[in-house]
PDB file of N, CA and C in Angstrom:
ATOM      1  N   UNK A   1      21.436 -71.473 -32.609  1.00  0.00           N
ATOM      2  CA  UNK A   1      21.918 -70.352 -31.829  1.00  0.00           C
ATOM      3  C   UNK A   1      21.790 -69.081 -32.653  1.00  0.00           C
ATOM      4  N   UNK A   2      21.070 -67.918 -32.114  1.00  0.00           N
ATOM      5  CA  UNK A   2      21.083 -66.539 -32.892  1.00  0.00           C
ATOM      6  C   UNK A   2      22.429 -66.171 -32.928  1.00  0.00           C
ATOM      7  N   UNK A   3      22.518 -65.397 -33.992  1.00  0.00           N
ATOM      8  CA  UNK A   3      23.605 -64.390 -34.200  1.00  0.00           C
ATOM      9  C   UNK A   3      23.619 -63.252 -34.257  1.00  0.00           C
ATOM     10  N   UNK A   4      24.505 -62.379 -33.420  1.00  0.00           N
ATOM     11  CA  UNK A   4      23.948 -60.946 -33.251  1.00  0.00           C
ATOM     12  C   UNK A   4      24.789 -60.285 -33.699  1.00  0.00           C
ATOM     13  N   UNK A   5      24.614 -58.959 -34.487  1.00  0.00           N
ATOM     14  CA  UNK A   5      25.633 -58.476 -35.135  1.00  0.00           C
ATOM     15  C   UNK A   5      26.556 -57.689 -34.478  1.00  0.00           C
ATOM     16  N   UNK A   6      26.438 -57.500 -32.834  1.00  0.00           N
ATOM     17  CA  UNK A   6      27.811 -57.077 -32.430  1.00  0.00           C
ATOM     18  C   UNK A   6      27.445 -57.768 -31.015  1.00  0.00           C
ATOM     19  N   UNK A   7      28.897 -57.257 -30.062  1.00  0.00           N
ATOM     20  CA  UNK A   7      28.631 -57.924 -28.960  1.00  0.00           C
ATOM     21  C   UNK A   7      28.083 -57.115 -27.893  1.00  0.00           C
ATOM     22  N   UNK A   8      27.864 -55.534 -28.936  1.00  0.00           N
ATOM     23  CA  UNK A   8      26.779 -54.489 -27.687  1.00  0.00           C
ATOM     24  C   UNK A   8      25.257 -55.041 -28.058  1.00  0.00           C
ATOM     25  N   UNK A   9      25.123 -55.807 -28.946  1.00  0.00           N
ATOM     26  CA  UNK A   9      23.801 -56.366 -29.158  1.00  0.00           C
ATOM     27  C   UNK A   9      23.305 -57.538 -28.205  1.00  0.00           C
ATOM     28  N   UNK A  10      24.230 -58.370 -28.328  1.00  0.00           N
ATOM     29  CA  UNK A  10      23.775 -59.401 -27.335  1.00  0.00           C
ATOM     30  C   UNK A  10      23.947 -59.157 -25.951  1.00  0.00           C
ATOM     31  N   UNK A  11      24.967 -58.256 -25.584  1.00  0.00           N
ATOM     32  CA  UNK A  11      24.576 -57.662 -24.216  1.00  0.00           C
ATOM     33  C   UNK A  11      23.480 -57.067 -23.710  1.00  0.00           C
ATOM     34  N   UNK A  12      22.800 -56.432 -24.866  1.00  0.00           N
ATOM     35  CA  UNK A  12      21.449 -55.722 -24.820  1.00  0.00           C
ATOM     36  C   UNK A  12      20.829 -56.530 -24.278  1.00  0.00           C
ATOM     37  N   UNK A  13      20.614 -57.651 -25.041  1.00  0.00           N
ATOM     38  CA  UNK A  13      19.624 -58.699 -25.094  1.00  0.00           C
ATOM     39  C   UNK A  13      19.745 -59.069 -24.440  1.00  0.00           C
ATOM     40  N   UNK A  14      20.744 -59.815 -23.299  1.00  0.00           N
ATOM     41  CA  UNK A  14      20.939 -60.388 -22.248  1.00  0.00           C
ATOM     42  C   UNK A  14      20.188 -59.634 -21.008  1.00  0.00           C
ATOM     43  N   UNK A  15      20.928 -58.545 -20.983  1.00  0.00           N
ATOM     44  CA  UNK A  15      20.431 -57.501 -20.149  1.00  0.00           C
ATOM     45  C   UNK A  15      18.657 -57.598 -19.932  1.00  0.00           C
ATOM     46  N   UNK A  16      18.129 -57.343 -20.986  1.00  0.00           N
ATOM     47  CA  UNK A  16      16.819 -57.088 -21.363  1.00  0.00           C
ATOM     48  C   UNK A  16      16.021 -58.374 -20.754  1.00  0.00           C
ATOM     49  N   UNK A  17      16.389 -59.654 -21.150  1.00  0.00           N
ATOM     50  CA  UNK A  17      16.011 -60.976 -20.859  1.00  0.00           C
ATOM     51  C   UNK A  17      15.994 -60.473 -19.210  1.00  0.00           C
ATOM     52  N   UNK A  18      16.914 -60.338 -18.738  1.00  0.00           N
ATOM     53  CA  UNK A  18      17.503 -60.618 -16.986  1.00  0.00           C
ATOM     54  C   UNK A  18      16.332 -59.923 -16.400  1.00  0.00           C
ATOM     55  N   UNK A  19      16.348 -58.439 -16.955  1.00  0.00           N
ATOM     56  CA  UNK A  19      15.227 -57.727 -16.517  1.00  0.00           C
ATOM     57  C   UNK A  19      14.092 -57.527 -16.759  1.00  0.00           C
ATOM     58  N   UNK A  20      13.753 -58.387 -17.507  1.00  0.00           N
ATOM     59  CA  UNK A  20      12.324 -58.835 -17.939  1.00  0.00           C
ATOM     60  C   UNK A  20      11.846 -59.614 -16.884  1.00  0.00           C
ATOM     61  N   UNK A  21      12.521 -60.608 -17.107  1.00  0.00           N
ATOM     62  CA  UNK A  21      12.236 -62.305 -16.038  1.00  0.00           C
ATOM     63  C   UNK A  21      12.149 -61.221 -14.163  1.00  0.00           C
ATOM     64  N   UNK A  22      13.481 -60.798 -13.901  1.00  0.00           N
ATOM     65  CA  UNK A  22      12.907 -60.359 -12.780  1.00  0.00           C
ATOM     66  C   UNK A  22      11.731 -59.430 -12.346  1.00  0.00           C
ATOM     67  N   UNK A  23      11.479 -58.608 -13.329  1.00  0.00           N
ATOM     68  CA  UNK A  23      10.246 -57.382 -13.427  1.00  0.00           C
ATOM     69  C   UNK A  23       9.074 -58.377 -13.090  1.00  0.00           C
ATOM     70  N   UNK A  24       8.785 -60.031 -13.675  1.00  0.00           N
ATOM     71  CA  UNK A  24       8.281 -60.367 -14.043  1.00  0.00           C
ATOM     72  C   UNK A  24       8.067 -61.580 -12.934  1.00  0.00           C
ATOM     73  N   UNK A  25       8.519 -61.846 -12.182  1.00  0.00           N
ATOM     74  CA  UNK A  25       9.251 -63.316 -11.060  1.00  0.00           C
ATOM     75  C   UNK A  25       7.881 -62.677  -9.696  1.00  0.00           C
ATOM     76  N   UNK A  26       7.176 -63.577  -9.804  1.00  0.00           N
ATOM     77  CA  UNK A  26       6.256 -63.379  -8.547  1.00  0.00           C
ATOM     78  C   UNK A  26       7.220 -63.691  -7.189  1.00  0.00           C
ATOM     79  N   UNK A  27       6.363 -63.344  -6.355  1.00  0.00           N
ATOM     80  CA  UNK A  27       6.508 -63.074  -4.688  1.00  0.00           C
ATOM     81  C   UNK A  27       7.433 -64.661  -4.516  1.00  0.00           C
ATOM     82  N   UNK A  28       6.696 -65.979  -4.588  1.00  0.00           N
ATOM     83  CA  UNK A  28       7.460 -67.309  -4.572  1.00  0.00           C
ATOM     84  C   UNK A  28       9.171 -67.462  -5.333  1.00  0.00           C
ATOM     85  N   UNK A  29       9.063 -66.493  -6.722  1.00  0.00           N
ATOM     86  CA  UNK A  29      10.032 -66.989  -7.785  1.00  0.00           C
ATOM     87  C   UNK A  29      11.072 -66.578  -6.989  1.00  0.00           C
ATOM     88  N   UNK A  30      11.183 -65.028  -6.652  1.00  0.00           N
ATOM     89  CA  UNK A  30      12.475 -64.471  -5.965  1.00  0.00           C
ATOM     90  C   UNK A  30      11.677 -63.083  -4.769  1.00  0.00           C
ATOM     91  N   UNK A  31      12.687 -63.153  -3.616  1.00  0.00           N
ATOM     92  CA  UNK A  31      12.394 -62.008  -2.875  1.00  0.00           C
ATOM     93  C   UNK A  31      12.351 -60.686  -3.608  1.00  0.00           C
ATOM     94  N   UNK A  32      10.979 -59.647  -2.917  1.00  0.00           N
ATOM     95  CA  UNK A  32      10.751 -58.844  -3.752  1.00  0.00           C
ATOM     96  C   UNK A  32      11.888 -57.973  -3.472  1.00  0.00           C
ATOM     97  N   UNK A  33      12.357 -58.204  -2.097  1.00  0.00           N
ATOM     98  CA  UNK A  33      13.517 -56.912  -2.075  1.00  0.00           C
ATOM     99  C   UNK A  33      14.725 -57.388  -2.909  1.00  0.00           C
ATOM    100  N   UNK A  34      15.037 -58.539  -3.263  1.00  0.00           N
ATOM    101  CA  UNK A  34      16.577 -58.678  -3.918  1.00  0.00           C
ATOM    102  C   UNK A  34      15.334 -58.343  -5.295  1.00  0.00           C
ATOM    103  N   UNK A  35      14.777 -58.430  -5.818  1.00  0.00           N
ATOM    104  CA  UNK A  35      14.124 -58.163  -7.440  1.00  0.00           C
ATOM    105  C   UNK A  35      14.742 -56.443  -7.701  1.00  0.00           C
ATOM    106  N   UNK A  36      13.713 -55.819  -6.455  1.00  0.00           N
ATOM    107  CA  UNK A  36      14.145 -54.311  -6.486  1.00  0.00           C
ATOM    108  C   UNK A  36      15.784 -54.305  -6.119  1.00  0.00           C
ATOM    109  N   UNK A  37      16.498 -55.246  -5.577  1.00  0.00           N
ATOM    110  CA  UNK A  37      17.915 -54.255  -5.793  1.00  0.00           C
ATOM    111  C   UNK A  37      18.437 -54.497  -7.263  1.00  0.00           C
ATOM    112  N   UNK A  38      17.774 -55.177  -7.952  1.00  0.00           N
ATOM    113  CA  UNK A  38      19.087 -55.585  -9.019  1.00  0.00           C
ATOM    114  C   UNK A  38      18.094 -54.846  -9.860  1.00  0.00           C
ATOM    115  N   UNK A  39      16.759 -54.727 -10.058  1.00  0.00           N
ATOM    116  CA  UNK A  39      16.364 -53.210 -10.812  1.00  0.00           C
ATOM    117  C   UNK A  39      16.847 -51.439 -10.810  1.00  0.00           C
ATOM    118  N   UNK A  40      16.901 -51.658  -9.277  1.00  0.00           N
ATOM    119  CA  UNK A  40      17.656 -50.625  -9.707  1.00  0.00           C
ATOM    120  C   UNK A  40      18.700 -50.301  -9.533  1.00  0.00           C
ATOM    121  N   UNK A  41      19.877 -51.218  -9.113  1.00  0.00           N
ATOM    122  CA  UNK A  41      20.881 -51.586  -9.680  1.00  0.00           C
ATOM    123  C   UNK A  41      21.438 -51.256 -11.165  1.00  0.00           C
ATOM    124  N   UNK A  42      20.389 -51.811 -11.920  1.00  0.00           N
ATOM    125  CA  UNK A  42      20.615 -51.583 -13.279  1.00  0.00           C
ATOM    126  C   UNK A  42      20.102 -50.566 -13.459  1.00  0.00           C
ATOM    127  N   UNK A  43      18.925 -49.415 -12.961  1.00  0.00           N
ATOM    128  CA  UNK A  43      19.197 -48.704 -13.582  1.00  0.00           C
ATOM    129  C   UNK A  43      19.851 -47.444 -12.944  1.00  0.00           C
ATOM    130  N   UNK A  44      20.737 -47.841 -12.052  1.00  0.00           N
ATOM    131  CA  UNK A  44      21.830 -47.083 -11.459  1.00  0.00           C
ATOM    132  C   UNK A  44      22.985 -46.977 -12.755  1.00  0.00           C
ATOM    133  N   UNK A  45      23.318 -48.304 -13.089  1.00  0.00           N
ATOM    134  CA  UNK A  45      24.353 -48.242 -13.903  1.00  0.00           C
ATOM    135  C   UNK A  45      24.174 -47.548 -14.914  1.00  0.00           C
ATOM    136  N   UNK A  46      22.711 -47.597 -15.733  1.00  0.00           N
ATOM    137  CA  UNK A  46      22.394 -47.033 -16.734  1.00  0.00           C
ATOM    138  C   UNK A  46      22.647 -45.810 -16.777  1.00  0.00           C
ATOM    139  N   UNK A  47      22.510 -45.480 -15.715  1.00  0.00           N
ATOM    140  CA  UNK A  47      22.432 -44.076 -15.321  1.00  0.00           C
ATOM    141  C   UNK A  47      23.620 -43.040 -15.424  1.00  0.00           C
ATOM    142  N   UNK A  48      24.835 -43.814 -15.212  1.00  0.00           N
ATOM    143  CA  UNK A  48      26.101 -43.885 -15.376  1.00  0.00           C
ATOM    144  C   UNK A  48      26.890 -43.651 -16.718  1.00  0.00           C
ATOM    145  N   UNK A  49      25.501 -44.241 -18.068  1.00  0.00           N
ATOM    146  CA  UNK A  49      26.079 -44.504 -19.009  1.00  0.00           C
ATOM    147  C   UNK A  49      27.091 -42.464 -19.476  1.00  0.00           C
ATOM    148  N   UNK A  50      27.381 -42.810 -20.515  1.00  0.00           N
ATOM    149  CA  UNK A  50      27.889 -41.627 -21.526  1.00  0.00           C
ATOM    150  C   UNK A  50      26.764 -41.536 -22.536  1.00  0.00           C
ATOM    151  N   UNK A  51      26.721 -40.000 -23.050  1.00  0.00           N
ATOM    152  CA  UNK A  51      25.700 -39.634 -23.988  1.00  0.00           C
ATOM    153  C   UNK A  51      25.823 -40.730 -25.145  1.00  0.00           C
ATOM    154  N   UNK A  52      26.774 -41.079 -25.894  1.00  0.00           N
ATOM    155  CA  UNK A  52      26.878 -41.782 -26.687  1.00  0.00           C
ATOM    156  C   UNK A  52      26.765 -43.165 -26.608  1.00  0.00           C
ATOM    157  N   UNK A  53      26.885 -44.020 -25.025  1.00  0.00           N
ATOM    158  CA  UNK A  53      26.808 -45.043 -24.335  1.00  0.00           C
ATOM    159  C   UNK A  53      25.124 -45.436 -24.490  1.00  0.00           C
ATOM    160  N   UNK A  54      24.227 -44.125 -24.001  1.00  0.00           N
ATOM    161  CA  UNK A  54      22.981 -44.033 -23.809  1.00  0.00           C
ATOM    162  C   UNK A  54      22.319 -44.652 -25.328  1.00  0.00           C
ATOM    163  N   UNK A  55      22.614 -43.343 -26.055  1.00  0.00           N
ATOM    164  CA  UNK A  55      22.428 -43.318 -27.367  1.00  0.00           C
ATOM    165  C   UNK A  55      22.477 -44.480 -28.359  1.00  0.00           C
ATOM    166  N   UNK A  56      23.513 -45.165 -28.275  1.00  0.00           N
ATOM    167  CA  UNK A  56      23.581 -46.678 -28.699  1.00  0.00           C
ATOM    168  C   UNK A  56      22.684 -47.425 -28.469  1.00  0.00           C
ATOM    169  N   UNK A  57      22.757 -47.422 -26.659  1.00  0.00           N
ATOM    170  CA  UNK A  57      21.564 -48.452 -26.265  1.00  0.00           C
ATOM    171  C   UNK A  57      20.289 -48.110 -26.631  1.00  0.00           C
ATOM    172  N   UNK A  58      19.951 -46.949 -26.250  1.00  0.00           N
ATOM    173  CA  UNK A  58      18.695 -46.039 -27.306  1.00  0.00           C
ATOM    174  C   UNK A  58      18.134 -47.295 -28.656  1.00  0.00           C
ATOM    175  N   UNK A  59      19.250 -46.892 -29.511  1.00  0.00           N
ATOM    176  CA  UNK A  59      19.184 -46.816 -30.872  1.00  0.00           C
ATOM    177  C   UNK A  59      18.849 -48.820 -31.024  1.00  0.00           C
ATOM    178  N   UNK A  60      19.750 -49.253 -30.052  1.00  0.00           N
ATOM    179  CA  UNK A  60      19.270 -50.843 -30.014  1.00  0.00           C
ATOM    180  C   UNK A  60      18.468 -51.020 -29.350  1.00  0.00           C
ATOM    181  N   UNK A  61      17.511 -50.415 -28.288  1.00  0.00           N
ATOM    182  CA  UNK A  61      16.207 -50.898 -27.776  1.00  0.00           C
ATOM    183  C   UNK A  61      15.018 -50.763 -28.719  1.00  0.00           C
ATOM    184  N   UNK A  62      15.554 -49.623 -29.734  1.00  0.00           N
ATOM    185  CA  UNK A  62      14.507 -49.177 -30.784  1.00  0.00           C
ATOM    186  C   UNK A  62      13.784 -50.161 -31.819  1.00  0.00           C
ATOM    187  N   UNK A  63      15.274 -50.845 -32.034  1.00  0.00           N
ATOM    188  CA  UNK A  63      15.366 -51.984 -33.168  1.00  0.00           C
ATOM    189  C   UNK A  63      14.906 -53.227 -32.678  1.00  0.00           C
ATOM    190  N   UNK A  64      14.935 -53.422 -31.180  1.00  0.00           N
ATOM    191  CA  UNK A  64      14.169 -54.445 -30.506  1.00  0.00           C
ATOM    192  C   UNK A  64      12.693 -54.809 -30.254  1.00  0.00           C
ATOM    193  N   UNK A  65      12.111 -53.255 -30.235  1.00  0.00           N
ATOM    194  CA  UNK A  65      10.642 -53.055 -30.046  1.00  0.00           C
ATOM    195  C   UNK A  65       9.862 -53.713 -31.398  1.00  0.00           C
ATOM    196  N   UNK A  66      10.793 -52.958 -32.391  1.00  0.00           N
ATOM    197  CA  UNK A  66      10.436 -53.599 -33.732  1.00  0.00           C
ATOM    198  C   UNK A  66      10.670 -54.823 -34.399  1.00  0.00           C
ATOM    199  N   UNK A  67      11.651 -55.099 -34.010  1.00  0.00           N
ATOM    200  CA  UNK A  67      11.348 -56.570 -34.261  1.00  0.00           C
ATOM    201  C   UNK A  67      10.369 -57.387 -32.889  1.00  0.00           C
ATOM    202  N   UNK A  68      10.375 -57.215 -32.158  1.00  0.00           N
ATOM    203  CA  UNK A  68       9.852 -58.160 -30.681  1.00  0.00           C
ATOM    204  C   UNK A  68       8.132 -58.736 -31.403  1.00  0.00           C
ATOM    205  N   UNK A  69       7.748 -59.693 -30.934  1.00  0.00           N
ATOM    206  CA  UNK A  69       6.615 -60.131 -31.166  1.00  0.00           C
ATOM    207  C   UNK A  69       5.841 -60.415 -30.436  1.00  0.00           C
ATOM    208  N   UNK A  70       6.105 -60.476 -29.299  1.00  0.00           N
ATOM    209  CA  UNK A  70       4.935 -60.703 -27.730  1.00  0.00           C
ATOM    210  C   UNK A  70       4.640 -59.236 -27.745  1.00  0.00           C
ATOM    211  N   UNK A  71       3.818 -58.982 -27.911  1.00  0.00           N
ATOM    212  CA  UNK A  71       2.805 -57.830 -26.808  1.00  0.00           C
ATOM    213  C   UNK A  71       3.481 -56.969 -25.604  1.00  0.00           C
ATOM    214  N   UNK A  72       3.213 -58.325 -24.634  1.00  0.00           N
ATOM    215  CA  UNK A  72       3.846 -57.378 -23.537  1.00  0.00           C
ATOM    216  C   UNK A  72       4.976 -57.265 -23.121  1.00  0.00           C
ATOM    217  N   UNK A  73       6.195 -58.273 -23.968  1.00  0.00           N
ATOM    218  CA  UNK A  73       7.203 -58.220 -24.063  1.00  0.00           C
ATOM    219  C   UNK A  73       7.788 -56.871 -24.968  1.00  0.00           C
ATOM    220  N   UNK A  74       6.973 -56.397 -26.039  1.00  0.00           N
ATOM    221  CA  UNK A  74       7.073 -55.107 -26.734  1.00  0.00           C
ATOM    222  C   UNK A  74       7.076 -53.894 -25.985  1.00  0.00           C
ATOM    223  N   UNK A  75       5.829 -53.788 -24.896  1.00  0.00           N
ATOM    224  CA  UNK A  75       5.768 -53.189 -24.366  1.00  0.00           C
ATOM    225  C   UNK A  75       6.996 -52.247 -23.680  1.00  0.00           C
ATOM    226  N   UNK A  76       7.352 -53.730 -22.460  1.00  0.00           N
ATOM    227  CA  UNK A  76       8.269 -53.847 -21.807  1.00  0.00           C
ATOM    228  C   UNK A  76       9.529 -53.057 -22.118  1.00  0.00           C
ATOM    229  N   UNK A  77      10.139 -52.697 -23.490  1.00  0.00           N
ATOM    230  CA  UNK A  77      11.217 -52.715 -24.252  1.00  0.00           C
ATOM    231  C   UNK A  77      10.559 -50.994 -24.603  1.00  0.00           C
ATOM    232  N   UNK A  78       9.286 -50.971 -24.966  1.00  0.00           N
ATOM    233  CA  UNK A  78       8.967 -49.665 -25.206  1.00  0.00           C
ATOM    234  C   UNK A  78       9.059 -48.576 -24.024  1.00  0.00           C
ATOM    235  N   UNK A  79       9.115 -49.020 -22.866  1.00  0.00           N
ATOM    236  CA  UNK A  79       8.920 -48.317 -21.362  1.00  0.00           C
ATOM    237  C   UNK A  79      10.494 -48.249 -20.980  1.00  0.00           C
ATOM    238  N   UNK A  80      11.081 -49.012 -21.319  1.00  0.00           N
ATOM    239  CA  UNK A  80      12.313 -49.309 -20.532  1.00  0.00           C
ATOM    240  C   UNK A  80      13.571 -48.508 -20.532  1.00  0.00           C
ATOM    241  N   UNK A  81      13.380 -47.292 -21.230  1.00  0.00           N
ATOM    242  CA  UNK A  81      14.328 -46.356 -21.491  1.00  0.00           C
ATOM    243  C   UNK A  81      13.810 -45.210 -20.754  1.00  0.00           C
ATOM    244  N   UNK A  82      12.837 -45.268 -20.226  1.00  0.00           N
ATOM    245  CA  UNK A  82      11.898 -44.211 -19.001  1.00  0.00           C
ATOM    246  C   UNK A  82      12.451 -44.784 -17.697  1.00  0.00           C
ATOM    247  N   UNK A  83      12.001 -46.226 -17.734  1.00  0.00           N
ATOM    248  CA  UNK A  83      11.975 -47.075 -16.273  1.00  0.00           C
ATOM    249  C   UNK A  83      13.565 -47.433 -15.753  1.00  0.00           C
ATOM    250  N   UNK A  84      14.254 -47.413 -16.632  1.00  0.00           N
ATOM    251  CA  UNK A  84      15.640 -47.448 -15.999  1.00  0.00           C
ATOM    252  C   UNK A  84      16.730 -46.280 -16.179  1.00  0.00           C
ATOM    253  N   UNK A  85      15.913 -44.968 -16.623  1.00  0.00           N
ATOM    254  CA  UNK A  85      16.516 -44.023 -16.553  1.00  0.00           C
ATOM    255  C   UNK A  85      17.441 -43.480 -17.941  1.00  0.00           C
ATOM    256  N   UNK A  86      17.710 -43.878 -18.755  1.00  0.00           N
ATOM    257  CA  UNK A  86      18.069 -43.567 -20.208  1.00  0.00           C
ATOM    258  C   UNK A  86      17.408 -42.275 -21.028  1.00  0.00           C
ATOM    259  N   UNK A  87      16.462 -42.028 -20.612  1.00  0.00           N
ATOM    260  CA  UNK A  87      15.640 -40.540 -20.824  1.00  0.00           C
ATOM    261  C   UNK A  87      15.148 -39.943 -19.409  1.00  0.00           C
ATOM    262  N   UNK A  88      15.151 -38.514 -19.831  1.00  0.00           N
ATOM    263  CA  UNK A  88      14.512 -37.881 -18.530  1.00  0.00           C
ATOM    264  C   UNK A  88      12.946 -38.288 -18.690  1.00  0.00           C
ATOM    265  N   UNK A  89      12.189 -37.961 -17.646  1.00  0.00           N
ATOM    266  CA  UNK A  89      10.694 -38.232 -17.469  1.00  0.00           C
ATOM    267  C   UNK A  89       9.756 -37.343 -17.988  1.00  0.00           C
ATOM    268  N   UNK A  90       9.084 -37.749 -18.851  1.00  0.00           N
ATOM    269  CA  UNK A  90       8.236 -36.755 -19.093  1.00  0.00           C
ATOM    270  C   UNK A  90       7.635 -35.766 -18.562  1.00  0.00           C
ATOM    271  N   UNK A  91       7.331 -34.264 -18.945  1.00  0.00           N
ATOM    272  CA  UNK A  91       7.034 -33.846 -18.123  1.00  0.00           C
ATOM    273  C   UNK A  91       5.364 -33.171 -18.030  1.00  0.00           C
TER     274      UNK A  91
END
């Protein structure tokens, strides 16, 4: 079993897992409309966060990219502070 050094870490991670797998769940795995509510669902909540709320998670998606070792699982983690709203959009 990993050990994570706090319990905003493994929430991360949980989080991250959930919304990976669904980003990721073809047409058979799950309906596309319940996929899209709980995407953006989450990133409703995100959305919600506090500057410092954000910032945390920020600072632990950062540390995730860098350690991560799949490709497009890196990716995923690199986009995901755009795609669920944690930064404004480039402009």
């Amino acid at each position: 079993m990993t050990e994570y050094p706090s319990l905003t870490r493994a929430l991360a991670e949980a989080l991250v897992d959930v919304l990976w797998f669904v980003e990721g769940c073809e047409d058979d795995q799950m309906d596309p409309d319940d996929a899209v509510k709980v995407l953006e669902g989450a990133a409703h909540l995100m959305g919600g966060l506090s500057v410092d709320q954000r910032g945390e998670l920020l600072d632990l998606l950062g540390e995730m990219v860098e350690e991560e070792a799949d490709p497009d699982r890196q990716e995923f983690l690199e986009d995901f502070p755009e795609g669920f709203g944690l930064v404004d959009d480039p402009a």
